[in-house]
C-alpha atoms as a PDB file:
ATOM      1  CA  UNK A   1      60.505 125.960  72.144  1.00  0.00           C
ATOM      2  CA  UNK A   2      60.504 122.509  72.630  1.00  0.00           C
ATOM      3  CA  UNK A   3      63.995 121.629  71.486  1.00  0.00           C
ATOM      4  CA  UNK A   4      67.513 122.960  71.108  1.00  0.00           C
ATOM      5  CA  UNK A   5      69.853 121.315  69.048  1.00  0.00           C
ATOM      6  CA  UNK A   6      74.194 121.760  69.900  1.00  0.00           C
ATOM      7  CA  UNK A   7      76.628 121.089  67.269  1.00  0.00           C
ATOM      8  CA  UNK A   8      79.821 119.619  68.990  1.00  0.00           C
ATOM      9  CA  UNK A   9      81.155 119.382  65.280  1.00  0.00           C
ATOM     10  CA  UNK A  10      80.802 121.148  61.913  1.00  0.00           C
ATOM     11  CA  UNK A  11      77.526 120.140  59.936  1.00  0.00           C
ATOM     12  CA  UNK A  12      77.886 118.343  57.512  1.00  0.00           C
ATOM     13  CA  UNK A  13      80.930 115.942  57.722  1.00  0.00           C
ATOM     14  CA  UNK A  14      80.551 112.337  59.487  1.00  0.00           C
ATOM     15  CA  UNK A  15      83.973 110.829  61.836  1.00  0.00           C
ATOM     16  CA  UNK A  16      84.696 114.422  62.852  1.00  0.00           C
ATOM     17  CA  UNK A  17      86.249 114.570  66.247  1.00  0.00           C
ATOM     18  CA  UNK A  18      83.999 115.618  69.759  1.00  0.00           C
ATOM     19  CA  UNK A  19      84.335 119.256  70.299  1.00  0.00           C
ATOM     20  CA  UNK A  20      84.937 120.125  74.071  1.00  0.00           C
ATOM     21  CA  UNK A  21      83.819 123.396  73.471  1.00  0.00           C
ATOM     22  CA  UNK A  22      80.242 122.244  73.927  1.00  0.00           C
ATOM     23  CA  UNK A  23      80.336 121.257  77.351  1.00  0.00           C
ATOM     24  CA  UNK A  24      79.513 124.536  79.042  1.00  0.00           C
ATOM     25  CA  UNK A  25      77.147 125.051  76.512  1.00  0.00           C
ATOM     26  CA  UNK A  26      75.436 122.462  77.118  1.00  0.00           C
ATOM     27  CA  UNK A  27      75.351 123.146  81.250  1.00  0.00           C
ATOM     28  CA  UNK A  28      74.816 126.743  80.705  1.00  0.00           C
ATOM     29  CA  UNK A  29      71.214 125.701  78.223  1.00  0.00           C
ATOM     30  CA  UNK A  30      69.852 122.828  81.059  1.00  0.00           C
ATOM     31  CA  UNK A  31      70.441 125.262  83.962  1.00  0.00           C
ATOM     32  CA  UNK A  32      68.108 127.760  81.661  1.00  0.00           C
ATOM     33  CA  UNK A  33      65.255 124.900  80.686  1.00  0.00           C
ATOM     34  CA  UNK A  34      65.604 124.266  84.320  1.00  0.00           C
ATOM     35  CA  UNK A  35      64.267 127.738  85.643  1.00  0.00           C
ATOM     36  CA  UNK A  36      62.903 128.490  82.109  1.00  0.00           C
ATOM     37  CA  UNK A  37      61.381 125.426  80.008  1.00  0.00           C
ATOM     38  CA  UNK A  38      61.923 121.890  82.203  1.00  0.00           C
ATOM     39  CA  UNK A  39      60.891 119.711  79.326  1.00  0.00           C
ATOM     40  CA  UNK A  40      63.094 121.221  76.787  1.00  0.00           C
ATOM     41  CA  UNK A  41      64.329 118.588  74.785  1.00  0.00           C
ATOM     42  CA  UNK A  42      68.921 119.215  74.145  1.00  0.00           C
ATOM     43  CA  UNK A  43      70.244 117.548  71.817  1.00  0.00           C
ATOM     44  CA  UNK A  44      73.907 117.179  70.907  1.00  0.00           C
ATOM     45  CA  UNK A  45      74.757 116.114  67.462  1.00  0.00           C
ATOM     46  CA  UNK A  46      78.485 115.312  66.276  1.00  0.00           C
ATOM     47  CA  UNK A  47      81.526 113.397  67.840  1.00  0.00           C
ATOM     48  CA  UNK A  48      79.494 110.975  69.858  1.00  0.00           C
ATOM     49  CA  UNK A  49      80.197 108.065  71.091  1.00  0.00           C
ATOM     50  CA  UNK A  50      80.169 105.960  73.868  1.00  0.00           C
ATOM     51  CA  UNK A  51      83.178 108.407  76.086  1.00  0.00           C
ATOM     52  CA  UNK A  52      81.276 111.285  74.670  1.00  0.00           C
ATOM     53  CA  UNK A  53      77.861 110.290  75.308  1.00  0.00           C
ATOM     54  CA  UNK A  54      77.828 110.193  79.145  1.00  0.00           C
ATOM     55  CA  UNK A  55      79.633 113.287  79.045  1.00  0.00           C
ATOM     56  CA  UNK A  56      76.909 115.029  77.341  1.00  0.00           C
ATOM     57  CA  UNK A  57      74.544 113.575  79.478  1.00  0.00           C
ATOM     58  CA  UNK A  58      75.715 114.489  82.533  1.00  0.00           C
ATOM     59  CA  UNK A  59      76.377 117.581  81.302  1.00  0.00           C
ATOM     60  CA  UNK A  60      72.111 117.912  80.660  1.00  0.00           C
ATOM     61  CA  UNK A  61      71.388 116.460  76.950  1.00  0.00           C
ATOM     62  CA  UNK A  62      68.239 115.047  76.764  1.00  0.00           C
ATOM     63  CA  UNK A  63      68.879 113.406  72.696  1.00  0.00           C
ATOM     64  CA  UNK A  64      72.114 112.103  71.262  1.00  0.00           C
ATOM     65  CA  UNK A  65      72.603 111.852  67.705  1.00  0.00           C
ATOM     66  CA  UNK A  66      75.185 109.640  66.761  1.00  0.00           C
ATOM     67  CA  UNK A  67      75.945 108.322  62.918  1.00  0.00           C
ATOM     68  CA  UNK A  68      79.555 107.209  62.325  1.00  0.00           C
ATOM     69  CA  UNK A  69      80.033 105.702  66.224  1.00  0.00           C
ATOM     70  CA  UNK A  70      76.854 103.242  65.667  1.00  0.00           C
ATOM     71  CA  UNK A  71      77.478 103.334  61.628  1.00  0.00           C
ATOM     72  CA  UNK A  72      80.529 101.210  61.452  1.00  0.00           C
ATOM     73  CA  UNK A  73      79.078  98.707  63.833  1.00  0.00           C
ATOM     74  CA  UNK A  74      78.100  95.433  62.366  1.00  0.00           C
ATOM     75  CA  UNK A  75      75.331  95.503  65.230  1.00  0.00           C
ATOM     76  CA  UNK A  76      74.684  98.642  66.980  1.00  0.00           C
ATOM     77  CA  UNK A  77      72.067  96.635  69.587  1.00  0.00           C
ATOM     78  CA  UNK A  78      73.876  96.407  71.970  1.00  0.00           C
ATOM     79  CA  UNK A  79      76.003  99.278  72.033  1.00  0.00           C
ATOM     80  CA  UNK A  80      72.787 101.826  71.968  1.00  0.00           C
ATOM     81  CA  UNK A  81      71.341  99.625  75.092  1.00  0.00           C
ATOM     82  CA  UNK A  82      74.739 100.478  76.481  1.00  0.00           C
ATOM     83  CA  UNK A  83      73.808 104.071  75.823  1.00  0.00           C
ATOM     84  CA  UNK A  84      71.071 103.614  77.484  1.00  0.00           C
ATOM     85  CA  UNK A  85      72.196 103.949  80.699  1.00  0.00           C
ATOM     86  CA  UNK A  86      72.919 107.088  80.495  1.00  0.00           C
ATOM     87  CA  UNK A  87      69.851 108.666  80.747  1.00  0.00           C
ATOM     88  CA  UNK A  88      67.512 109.717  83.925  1.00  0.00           C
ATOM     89  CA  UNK A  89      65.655 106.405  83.775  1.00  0.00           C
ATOM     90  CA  UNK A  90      68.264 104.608  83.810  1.00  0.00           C
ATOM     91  CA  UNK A  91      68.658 101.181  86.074  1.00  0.00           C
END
């Protein structure tokens, strides 16, 4: 397995709202890639946006998927370098 994919909304339906629900999941799948699979790849599709984002990352996501959050911007440049820092290799 090289990736899991977590749905923090339901498929299929852009603006929905972040569900908190996924937190733990996520934790509970990057403790498991930890012991298990250290390169897995999780991603976390639905509800995210800047707020959300870091959450997810700190909570082990690997890959965001964003669409309405970066969508609406007139120029999403700088707001995915933003979301950039997030991540391990991060300044």
């Amino acid at each position: 397995m090289d990736l899991v994919l977590i749905m923090s909304v339901k498929a299929g339906f852009g603006g929905q709202k972040f569900n908190e629900n996924c937190i733990p999941k996520i934790s509970f799948v990057r403790e498991w890639a930890d012991a298990h699979n250290p390169h897995l790849e999780i991603s976390v599709d639905g509800g995210i946006n800047r707020e959300t984002g870091k959450r997810v990352v700190d909570a082990g996501a690997t890959v965001l998927v964003a669409g309405s959050s970066l969508f609406k911007l007139d120029d999403m440049t700088d707001e995915i370098s933003l979301w950039k820092k997030y991540g391990p290799d991060a300044e």
